[in-house]
N, C-alpha and C. Protein backbone atom coordinates (compact mmCIF):
# COMPACT_ATOMS: atom_id res chain seq x y z
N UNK A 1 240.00 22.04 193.88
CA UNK A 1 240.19 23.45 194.19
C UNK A 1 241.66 23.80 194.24
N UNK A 2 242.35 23.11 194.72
CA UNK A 2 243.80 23.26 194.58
C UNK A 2 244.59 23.31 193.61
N UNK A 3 243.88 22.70 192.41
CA UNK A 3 244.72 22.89 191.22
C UNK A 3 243.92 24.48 190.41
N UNK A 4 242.36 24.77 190.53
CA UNK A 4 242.42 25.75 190.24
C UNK A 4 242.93 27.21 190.81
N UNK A 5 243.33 26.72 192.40
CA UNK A 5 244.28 28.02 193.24
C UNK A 5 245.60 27.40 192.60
N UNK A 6 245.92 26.87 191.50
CA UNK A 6 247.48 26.41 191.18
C UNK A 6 248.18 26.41 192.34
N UNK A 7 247.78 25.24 193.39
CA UNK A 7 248.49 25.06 194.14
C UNK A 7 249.52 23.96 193.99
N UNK A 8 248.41 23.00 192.80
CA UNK A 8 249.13 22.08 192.46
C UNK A 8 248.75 21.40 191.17
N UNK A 9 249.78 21.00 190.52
CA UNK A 9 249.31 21.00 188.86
C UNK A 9 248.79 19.49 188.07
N UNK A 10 247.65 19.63 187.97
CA UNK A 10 247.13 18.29 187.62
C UNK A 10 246.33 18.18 186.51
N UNK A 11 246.53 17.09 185.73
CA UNK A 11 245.18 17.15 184.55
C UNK A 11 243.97 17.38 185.05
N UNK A 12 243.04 18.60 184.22
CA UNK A 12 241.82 18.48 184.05
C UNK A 12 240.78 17.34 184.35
N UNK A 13 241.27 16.33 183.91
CA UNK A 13 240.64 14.96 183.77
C UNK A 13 240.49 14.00 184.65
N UNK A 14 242.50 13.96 185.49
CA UNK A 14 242.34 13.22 186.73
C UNK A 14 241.59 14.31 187.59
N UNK A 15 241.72 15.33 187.80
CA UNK A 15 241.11 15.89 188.96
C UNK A 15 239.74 16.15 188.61
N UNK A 16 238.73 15.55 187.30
CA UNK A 16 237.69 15.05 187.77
C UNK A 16 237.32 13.99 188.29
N UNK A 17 238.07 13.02 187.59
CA UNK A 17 238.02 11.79 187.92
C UNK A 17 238.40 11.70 189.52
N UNK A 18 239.04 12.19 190.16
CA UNK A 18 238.99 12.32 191.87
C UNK A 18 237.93 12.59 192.40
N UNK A 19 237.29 13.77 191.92
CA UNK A 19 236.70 14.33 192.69
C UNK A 19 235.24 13.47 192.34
N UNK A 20 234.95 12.72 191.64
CA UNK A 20 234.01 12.12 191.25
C UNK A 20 234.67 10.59 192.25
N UNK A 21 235.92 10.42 192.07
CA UNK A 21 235.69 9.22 193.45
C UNK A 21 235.56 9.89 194.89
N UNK A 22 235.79 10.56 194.87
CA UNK A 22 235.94 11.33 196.63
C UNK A 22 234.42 11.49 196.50
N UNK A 23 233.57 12.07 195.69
CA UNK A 23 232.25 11.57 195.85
C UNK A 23 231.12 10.51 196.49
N UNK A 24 231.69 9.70 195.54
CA UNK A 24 231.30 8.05 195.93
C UNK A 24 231.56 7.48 196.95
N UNK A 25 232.74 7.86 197.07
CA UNK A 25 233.56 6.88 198.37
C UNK A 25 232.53 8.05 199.96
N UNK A 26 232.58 8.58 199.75
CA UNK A 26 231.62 9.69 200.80
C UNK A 26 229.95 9.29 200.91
N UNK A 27 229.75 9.11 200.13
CA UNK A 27 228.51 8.32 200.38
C UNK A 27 228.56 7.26 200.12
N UNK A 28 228.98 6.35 199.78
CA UNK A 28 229.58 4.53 200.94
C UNK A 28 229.51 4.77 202.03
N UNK A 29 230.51 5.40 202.50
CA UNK A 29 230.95 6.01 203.94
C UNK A 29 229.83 5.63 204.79
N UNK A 30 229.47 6.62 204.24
CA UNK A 30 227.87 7.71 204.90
C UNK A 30 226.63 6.29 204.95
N UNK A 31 226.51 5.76 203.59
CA UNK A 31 225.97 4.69 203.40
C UNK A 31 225.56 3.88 204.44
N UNK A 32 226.46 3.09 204.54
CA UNK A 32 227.45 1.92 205.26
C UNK A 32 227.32 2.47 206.84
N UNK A 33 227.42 3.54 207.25
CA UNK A 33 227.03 4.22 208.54
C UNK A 33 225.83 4.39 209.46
N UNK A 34 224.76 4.69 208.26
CA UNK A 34 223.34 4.24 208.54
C UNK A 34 222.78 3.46 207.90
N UNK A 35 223.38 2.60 207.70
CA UNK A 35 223.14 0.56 207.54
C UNK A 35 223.02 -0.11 209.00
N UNK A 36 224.55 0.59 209.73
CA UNK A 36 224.55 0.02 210.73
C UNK A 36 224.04 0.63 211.88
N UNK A 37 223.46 2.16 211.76
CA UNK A 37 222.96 2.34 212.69
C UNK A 37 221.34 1.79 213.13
N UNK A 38 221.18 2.11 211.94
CA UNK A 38 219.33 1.17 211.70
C UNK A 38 219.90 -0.31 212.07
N UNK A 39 220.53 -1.27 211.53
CA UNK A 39 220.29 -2.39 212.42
C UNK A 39 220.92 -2.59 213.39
N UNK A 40 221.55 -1.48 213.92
CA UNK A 40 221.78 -2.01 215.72
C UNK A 40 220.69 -1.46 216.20
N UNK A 41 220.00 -0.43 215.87
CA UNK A 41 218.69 -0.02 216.30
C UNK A 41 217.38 -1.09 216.29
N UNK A 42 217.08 -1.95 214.59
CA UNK A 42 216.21 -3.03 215.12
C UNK A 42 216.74 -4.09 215.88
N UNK A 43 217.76 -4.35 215.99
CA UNK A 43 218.20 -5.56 216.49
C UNK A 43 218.17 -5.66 217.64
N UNK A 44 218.30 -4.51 218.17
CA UNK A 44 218.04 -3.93 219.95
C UNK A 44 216.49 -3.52 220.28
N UNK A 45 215.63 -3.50 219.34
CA UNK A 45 213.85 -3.17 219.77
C UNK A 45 214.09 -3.98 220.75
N UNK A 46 213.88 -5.10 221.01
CA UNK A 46 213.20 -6.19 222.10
C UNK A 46 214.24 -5.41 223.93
N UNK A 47 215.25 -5.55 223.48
CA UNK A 47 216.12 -5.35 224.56
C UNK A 47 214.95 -3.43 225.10
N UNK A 48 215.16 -2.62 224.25
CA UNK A 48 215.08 -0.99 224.22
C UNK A 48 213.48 -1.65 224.68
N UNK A 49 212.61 -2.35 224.56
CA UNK A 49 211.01 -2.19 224.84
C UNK A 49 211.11 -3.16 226.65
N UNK A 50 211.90 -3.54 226.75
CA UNK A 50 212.28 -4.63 227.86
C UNK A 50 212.24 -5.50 228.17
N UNK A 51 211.98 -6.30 226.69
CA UNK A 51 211.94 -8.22 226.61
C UNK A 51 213.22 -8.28 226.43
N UNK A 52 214.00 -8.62 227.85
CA UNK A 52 215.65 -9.22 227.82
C UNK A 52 215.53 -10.73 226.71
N UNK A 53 216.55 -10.66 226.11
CA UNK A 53 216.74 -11.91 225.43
C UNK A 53 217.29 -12.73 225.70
């Protein structure tokens, strides 16, 4: 968006190619976030139902 407000002047090409990694890398992120929330969630059933381990 910044290069089409000519805020700042960049190839066509890299600034797809960004915005197509700023993509990806955002859902890794995101990914990788509820990876770990689901298994601290099963990994804790026994503890959360009240069989201490």
């Amino acid at each position: 968006k910044l290069n089409a407000m000519e805020v700042i002047k960049i190839n066509p090409g890299l600034a797809s190619v960004l915005e197509t990694i700023g993509i990806w890398a955002f859902f890794i992120v995101i990914g990788a976030f509820s990876v770990w929330v689901i298994g601290t969630f099963l990994t804790n059933i026994p503890r959360l139902k009240g069989e201490e381990v």
